[in-house]
C-alpha atoms as a PDB file:
ATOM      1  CA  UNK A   1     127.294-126.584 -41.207  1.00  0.00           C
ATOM      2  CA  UNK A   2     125.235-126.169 -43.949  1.00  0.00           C
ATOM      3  CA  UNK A   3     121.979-124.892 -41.857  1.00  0.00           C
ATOM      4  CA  UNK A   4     124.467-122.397 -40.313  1.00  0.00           C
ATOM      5  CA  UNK A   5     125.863-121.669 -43.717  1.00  0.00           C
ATOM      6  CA  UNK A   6     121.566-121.033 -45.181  1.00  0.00           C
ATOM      7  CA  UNK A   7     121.096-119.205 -41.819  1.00  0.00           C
ATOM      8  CA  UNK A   8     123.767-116.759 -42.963  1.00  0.00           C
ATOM      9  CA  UNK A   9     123.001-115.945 -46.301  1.00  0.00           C
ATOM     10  CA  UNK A  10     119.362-114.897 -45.085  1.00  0.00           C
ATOM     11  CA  UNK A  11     120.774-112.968 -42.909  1.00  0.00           C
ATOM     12  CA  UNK A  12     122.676-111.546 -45.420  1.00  0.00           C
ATOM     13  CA  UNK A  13     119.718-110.712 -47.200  1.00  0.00           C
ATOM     14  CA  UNK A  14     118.044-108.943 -44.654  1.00  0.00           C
ATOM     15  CA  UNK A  15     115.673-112.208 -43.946  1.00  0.00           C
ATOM     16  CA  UNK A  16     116.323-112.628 -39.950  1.00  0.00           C
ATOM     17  CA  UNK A  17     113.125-114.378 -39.274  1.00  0.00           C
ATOM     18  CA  UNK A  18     114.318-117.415 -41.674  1.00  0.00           C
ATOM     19  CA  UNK A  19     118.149-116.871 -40.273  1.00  0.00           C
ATOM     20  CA  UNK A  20     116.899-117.604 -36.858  1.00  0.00           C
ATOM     21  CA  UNK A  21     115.129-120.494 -38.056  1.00  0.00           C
ATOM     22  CA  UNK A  22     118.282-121.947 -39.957  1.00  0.00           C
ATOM     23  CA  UNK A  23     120.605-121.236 -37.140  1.00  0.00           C
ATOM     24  CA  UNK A  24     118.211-122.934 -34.757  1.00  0.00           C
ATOM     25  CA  UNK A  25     118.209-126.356 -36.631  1.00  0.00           C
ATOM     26  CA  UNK A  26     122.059-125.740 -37.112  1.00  0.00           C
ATOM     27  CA  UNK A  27     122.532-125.580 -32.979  1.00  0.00           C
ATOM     28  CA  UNK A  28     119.944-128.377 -32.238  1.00  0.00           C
ATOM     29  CA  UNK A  29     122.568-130.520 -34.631  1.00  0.00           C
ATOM     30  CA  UNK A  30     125.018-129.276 -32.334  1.00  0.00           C
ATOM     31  CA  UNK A  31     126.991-126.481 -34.205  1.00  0.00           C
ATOM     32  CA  UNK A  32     128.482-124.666 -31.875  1.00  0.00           C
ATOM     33  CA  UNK A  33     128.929-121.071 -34.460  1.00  0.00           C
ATOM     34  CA  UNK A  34     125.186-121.657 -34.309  1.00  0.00           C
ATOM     35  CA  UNK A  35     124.617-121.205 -31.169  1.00  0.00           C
ATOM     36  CA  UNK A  36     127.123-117.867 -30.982  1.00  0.00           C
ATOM     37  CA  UNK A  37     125.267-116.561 -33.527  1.00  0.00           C
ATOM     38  CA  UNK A  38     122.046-117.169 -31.733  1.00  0.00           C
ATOM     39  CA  UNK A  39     123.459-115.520 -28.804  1.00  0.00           C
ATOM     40  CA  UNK A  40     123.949-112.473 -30.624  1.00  0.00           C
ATOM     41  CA  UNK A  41     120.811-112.599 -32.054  1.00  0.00           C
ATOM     42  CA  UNK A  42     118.957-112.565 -28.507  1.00  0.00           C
ATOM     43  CA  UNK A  43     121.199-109.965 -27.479  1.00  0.00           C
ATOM     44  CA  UNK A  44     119.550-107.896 -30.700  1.00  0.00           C
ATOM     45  CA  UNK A  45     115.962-109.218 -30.049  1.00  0.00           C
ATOM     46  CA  UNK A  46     115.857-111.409 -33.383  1.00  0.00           C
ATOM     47  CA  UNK A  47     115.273-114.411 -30.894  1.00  0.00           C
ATOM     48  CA  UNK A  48     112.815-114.901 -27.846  1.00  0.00           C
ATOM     49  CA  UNK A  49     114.175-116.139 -24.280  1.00  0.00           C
ATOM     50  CA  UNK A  50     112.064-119.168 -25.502  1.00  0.00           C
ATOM     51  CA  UNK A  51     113.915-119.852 -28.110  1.00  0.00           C
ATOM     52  CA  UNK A  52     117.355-119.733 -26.982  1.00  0.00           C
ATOM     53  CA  UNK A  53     116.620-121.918 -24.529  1.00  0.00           C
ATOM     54  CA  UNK A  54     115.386-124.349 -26.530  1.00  0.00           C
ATOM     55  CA  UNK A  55     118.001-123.829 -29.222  1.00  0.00           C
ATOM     56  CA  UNK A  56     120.399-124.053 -26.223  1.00  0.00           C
ATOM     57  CA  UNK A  57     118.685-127.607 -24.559  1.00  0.00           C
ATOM     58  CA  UNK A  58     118.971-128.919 -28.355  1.00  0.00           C
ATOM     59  CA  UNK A  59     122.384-128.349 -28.485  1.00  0.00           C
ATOM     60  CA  UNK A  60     123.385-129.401 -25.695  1.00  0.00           C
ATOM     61  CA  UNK A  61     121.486-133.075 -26.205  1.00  0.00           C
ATOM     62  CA  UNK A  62     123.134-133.138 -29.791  1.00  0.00           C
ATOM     63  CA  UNK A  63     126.560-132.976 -28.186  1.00  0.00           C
ATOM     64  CA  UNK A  64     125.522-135.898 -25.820  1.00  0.00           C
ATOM     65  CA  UNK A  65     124.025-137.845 -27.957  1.00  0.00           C
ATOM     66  CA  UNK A  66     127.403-137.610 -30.393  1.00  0.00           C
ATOM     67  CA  UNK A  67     129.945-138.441 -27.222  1.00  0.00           C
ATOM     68  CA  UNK A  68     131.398-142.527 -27.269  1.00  0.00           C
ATOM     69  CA  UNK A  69     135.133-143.794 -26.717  1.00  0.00           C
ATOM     70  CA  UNK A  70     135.742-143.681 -30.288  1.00  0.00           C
ATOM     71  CA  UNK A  71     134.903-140.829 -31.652  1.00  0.00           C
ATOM     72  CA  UNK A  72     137.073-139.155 -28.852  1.00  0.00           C
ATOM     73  CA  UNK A  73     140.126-141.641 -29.876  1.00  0.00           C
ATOM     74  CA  UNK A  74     139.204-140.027 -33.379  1.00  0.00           C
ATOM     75  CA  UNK A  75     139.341-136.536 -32.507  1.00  0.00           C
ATOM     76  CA  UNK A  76     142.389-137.127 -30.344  1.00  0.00           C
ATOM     77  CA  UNK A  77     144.186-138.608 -33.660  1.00  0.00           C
ATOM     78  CA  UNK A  78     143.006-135.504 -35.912  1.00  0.00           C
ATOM     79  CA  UNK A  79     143.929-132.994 -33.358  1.00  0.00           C
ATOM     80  CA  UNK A  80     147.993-134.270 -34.193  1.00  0.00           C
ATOM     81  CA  UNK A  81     148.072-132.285 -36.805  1.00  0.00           C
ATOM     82  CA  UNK A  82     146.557-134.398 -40.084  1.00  0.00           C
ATOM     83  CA  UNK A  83     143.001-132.129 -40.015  1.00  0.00           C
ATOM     84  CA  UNK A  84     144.819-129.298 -40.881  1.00  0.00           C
ATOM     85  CA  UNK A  85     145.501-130.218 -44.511  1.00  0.00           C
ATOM     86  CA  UNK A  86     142.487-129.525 -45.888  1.00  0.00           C
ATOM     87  CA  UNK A  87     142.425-127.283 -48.914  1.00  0.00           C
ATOM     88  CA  UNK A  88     139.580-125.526 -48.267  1.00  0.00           C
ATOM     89  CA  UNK A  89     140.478-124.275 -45.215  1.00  0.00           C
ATOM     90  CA  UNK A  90     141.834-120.788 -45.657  1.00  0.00           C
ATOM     91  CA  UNK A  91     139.153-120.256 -48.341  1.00  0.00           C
ATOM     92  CA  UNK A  92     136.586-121.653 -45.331  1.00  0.00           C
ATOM     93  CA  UNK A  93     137.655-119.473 -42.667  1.00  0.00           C
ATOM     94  CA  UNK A  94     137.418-115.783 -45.089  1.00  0.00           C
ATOM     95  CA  UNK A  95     134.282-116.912 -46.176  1.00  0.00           C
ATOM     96  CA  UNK A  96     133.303-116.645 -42.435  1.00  0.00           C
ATOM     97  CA  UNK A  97     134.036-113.649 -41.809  1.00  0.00           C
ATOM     98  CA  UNK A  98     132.014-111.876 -44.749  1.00  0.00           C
ATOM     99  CA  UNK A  99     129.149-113.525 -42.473  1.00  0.00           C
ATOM    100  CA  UNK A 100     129.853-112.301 -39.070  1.00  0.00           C
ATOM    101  CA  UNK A 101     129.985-108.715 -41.017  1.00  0.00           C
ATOM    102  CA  UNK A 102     126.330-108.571 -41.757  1.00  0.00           C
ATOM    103  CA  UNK A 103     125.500-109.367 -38.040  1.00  0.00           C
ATOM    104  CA  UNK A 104     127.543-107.055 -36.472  1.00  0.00           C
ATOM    105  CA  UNK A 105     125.840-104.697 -39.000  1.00  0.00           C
ATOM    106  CA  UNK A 106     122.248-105.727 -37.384  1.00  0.00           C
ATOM    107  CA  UNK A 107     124.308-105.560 -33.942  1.00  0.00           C
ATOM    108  CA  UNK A 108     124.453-101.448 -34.422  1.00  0.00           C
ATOM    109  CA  UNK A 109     121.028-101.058 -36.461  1.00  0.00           C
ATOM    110  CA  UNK A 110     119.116-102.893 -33.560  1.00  0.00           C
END
């Protein structure tokens, strides 16, 4: 979350080449906005065929490597409803979109 999080402010400051670098790290420890973001940013030409792919394969292994009996029983519990106390989250989720702003503003530059 936090590479994603770096990856965003760069891109918020008109950095891309450091954004794709951040987001890339952020999807090879499998988070998944990462990888969206990524997507958008090979749809723009901020990242190579290359380099999706990889970011993709990366991904994809960090989600495997994180799957075991437990931590589905885990997310099975959360999902009843007690991960949706956290305080943060309202604050969390309009943060997010101040981000996705400054990409759809490179989505209509590019």
């Amino acid at each position: 979350e936090a590479r994603y999080d770096l990856g965003c402010y760069e891109g918020r400051n008109d950095r891309s080449d450091r954004a794709v670098k951040y987001l890339i790290i952020a999807a090879n420890l499998g988070h998944d906005e990462s990888i969206q973001m990524l997507k958008k940013c090979y749809t723009i030409g901020h990242v190579s065929k290359e380099e999706f792919a990889a970011a993709l394969r990366g991904h994809q292994a960090a989600l495997d490597a994180t799957k075991s009996p437990h931590r589905e029983a885990s997310k099975n519990y959360s999902s009843v409803g007690l991960g949706s106390m956290h305080p943060f989250a309202s604050s969390y989720v309009l943060s997010k979109g101040k981000d996705m702003m400054w990409w759809r503003k490179q989505e209509q530059a590019g």
